[in-house]
N, C-alpha and C. Protein backbone atom coordinates (compact mmCIF):
# COMPACT_ATOMS: atom_id res chain seq x y z
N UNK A 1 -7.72 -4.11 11.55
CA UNK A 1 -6.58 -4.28 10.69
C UNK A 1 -5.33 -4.06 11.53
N UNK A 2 -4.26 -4.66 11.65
CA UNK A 2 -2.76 -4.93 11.81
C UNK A 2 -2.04 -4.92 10.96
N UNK A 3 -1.36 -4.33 11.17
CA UNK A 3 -0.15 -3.83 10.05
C UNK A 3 1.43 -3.72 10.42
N UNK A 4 2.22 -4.32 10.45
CA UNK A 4 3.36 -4.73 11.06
C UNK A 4 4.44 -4.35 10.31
N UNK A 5 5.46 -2.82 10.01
CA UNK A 5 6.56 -2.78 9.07
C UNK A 5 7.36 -2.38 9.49
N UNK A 6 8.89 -2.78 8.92
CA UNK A 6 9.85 -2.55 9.33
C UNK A 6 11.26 -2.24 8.23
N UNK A 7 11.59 -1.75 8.22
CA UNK A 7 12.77 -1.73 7.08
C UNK A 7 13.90 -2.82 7.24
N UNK A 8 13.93 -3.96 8.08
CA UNK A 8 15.08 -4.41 8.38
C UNK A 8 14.41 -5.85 7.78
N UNK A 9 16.05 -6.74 6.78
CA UNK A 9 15.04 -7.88 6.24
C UNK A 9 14.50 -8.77 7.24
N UNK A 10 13.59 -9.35 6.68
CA UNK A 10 12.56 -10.28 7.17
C UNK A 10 13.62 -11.35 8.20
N UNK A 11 14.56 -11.88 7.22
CA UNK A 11 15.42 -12.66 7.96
C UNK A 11 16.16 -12.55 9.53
N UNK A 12 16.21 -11.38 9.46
CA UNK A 12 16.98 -10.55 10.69
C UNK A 12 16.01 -9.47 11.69
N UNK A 13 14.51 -9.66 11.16
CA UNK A 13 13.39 -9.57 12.42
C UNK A 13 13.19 -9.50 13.34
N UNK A 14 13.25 -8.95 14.61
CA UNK A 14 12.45 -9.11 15.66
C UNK A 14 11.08 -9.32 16.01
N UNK A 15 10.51 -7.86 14.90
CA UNK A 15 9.12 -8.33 14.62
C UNK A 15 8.67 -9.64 13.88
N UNK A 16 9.22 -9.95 13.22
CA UNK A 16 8.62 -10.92 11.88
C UNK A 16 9.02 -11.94 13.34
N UNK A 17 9.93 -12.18 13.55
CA UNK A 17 9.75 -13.64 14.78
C UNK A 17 8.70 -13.52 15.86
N UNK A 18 8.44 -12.06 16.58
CA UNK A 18 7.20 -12.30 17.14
C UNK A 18 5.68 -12.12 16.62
N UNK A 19 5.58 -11.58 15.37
CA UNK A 19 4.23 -12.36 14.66
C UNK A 19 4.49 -13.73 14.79
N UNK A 20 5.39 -14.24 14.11
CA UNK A 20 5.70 -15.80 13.54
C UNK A 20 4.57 -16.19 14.91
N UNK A 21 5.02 -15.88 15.90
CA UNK A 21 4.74 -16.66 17.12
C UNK A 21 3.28 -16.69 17.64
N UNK A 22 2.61 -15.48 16.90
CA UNK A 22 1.18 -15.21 17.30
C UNK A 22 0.32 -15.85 16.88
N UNK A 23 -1.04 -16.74 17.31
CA UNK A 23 -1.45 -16.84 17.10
C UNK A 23 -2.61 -16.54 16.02
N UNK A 24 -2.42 -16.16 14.99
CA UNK A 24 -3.00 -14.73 13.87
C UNK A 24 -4.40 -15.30 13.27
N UNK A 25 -5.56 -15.32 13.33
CA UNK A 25 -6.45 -15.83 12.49
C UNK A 25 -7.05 -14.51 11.39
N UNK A 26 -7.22 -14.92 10.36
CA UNK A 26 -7.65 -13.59 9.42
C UNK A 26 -8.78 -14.10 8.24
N UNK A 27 -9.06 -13.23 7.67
CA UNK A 27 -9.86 -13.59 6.35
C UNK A 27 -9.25 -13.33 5.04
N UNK A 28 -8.26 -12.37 5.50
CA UNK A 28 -7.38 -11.84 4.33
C UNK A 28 -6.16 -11.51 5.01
N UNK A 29 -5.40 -11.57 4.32
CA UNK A 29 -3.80 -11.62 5.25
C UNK A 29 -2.54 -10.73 3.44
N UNK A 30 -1.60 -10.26 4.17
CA UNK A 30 -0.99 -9.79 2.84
C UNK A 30 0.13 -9.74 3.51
N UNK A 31 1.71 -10.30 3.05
CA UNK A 31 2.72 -10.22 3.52
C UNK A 31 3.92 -9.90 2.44
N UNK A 32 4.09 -8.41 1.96
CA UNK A 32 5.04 -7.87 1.31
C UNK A 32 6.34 -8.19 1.46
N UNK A 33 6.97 -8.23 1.00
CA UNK A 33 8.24 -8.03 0.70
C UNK A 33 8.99 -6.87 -0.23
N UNK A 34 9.44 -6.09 0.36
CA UNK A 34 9.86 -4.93 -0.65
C UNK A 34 11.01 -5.01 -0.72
N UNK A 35 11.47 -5.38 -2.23
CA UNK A 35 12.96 -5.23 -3.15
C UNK A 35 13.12 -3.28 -3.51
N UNK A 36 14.12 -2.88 -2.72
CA UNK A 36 14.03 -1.18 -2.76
C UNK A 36 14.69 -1.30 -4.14
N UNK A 37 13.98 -0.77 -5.20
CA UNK A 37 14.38 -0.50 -6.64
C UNK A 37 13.96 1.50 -6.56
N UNK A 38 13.51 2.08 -5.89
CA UNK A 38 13.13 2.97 -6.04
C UNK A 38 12.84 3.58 -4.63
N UNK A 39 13.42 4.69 -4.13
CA UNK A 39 13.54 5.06 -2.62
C UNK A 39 14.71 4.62 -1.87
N UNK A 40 15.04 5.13 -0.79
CA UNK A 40 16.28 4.49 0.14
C UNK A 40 15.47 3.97 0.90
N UNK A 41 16.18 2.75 1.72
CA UNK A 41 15.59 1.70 2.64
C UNK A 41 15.00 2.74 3.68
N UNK A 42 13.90 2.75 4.17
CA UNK A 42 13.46 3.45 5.23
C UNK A 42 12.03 3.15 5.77
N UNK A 43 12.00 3.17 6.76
CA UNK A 43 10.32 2.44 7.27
C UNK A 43 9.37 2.78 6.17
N UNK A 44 9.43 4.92 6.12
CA UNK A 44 8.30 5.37 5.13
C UNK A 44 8.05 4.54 3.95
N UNK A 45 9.19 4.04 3.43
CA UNK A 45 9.21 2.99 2.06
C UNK A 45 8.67 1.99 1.97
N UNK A 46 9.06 1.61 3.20
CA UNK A 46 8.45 -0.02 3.27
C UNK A 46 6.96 0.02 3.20
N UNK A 47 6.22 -1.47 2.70
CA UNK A 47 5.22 -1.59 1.96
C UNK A 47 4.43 -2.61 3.35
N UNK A 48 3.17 -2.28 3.47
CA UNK A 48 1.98 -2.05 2.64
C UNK A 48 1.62 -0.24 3.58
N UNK A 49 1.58 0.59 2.14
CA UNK A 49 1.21 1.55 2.56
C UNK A 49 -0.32 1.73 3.07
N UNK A 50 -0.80 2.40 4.05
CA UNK A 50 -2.25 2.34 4.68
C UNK A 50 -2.79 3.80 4.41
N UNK A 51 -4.01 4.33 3.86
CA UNK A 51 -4.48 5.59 4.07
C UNK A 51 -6.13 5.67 4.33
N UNK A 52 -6.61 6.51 4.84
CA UNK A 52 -8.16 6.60 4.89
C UNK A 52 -8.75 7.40 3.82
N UNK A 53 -9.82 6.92 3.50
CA UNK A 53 -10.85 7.87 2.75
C UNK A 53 -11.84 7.04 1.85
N UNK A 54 -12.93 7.96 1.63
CA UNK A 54 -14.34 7.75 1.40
C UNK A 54 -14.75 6.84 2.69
N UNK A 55 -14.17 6.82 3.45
CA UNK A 55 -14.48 6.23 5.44
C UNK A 55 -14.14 5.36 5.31
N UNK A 56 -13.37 4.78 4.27
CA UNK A 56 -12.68 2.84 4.83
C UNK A 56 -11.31 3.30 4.97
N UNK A 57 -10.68 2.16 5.23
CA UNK A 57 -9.32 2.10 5.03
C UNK A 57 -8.89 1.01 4.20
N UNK A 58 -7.65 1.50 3.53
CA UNK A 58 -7.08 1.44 2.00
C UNK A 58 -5.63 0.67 2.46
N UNK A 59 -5.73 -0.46 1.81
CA UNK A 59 -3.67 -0.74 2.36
C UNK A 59 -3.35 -1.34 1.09
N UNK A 60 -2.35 -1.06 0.52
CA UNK A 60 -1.50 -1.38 -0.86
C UNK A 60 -0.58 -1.30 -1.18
N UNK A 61 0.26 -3.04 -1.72
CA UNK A 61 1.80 -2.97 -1.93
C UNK A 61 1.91 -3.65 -3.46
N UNK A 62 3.18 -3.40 -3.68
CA UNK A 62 3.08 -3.06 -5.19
C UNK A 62 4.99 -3.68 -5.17
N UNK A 63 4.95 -4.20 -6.06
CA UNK A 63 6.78 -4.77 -6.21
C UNK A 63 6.77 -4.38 -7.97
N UNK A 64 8.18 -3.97 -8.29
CA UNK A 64 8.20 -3.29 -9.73
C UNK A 64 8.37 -1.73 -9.56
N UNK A 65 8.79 -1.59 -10.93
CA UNK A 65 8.74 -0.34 -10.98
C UNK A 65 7.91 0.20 -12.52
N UNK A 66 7.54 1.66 -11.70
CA UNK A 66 6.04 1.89 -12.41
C UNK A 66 6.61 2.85 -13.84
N UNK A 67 6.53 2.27 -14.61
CA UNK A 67 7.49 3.06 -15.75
C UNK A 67 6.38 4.36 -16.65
N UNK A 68 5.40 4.69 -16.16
CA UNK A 68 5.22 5.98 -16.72
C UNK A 68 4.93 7.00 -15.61
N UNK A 69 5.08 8.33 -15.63
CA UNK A 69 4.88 8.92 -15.14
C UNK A 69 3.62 9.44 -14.76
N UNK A 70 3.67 9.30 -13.02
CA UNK A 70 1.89 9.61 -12.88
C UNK A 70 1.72 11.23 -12.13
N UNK A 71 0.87 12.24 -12.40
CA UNK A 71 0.51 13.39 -11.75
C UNK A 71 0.41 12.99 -10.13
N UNK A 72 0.99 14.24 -9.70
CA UNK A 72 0.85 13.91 -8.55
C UNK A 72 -0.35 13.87 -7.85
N UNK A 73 -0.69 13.25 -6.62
CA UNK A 73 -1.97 13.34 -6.05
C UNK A 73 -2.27 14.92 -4.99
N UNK A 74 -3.45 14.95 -4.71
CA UNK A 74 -4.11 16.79 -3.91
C UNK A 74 -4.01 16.09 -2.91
N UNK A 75 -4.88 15.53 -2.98
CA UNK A 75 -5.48 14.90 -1.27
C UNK A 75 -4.99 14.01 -0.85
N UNK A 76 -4.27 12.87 -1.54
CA UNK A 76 -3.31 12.35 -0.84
C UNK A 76 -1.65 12.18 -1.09
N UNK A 77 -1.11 12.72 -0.09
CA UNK A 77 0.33 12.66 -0.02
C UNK A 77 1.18 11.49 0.21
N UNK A 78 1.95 11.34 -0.86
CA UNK A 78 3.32 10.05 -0.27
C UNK A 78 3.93 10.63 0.93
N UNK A 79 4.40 9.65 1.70
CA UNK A 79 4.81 10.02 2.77
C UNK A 79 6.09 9.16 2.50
N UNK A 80 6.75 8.66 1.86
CA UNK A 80 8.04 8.41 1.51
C UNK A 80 7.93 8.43 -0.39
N UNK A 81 9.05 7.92 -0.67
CA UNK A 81 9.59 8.39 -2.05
C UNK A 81 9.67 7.22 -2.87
N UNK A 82 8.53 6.82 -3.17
CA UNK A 82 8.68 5.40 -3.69
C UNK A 82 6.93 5.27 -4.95
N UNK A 83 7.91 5.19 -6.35
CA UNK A 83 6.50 5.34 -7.09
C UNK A 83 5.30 4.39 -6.46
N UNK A 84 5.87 3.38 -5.84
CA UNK A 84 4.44 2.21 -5.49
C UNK A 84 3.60 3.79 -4.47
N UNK A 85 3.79 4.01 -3.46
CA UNK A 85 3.29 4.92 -2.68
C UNK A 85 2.46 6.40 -3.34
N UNK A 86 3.37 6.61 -4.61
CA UNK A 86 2.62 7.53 -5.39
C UNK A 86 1.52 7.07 -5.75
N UNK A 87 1.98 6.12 -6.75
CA UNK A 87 0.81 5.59 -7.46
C UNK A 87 -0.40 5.36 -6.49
N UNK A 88 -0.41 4.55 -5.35
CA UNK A 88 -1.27 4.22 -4.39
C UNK A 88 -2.42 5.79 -4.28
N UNK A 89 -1.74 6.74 -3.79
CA UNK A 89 -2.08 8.10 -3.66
C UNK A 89 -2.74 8.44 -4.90
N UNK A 90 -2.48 8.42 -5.83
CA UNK A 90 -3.12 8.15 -7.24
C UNK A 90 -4.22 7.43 -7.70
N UNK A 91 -4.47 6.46 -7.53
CA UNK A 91 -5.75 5.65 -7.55
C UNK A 91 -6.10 6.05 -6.36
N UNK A 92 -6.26 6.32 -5.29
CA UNK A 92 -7.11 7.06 -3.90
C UNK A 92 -7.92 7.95 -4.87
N UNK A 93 -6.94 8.96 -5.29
CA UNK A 93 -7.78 10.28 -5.75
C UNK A 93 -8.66 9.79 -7.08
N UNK A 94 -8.26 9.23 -7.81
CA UNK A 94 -9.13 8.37 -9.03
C UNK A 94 -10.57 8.04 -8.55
N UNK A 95 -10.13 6.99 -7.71
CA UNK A 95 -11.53 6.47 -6.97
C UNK A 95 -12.55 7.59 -6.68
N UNK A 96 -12.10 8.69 -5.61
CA UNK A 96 -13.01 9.53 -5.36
C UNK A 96 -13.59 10.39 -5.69
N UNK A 97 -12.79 11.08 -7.24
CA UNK A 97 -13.57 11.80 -8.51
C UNK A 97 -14.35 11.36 -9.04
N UNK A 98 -13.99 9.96 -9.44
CA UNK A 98 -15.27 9.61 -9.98
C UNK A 98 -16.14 8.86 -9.04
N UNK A 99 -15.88 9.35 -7.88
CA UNK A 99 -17.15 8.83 -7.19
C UNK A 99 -17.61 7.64 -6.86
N UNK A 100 -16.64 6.68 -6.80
CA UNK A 100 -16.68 5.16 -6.53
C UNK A 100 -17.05 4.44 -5.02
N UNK A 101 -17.79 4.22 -5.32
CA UNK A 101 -17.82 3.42 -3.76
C UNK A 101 -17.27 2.51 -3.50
N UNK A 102 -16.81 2.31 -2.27
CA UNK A 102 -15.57 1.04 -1.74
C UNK A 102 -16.57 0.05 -1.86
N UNK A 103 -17.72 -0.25 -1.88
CA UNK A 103 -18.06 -1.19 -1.75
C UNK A 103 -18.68 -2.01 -3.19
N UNK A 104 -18.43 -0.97 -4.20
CA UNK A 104 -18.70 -1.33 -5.18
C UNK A 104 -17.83 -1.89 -6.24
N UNK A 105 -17.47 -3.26 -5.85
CA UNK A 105 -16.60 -3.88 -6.64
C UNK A 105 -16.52 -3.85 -7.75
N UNK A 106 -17.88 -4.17 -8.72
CA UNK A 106 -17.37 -4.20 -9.70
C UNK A 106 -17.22 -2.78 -10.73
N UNK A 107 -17.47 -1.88 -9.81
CA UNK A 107 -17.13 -0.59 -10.32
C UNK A 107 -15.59 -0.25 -10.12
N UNK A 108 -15.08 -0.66 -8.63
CA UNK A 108 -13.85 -0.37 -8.41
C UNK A 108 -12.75 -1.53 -9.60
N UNK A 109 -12.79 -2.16 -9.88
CA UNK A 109 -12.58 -3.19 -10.91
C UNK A 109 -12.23 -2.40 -12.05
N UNK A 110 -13.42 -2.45 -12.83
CA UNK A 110 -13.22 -1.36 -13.93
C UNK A 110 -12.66 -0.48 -13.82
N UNK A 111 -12.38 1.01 -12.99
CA UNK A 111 -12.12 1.89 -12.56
C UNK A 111 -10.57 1.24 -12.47
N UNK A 112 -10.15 0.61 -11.69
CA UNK A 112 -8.60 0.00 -11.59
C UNK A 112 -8.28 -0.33 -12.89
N UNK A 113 -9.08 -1.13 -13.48
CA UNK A 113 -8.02 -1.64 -15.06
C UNK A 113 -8.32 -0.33 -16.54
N UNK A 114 -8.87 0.37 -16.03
CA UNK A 114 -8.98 1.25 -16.68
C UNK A 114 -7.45 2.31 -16.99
């Protein structure tokens, strides 16, 4: 996994022009754009947040704002100030109480729209 963020817009890039330029082949690809409605502009903010646990790795971006209030997470910490990043930290810990396996889609499914 590659993960490329920057707080500065896309338009005015350094990075975003030298991906542009890379040759990139993938199976899954995700290219955020974060409108700051919530947090000050700052790398920590910027989206797609990445964390480990139950041994995979987790990356998730989120545009909107999350209008109810969620408990905070134990085990995983926001590392900037932005409900998408909470929330993220939030379903982490969801998943692993109840014991979900990453690989079990259609459990993780349910478990998400729940």
């Amino acid at each position: 996994m590659r993960i490329y963020r920057e707080d500065a817009p896309a338009a005015f890039s350094p990075i975003a022009a030298a991906v542009a330029e890379l040759d990139l082949r993938a199976h899954c690809s995700m290219a955020p754009i974060r409108k700051a409605t919530q947090g000050v502009v700052a790398l920590e903010n910027c989206h797609p947040f990445h964390r480990y646990g139950q041994g995979r790795e987790w990356v998730f971006a989120h545009n909107g704002d999350i209008k109810i209030p969620l408990p905070l997470a134990d085990r995983h910490q926001p590392i900037g100030d932005t409900d998408s990043e909470a929330a993220f930290c939030w379903i982490l810990e969801q998943l692993e109480d109840r014991e979900i396996a990453p690989d079990d889609e259609a459990g993780l499914f349910k478990a998400l729209l729940a």
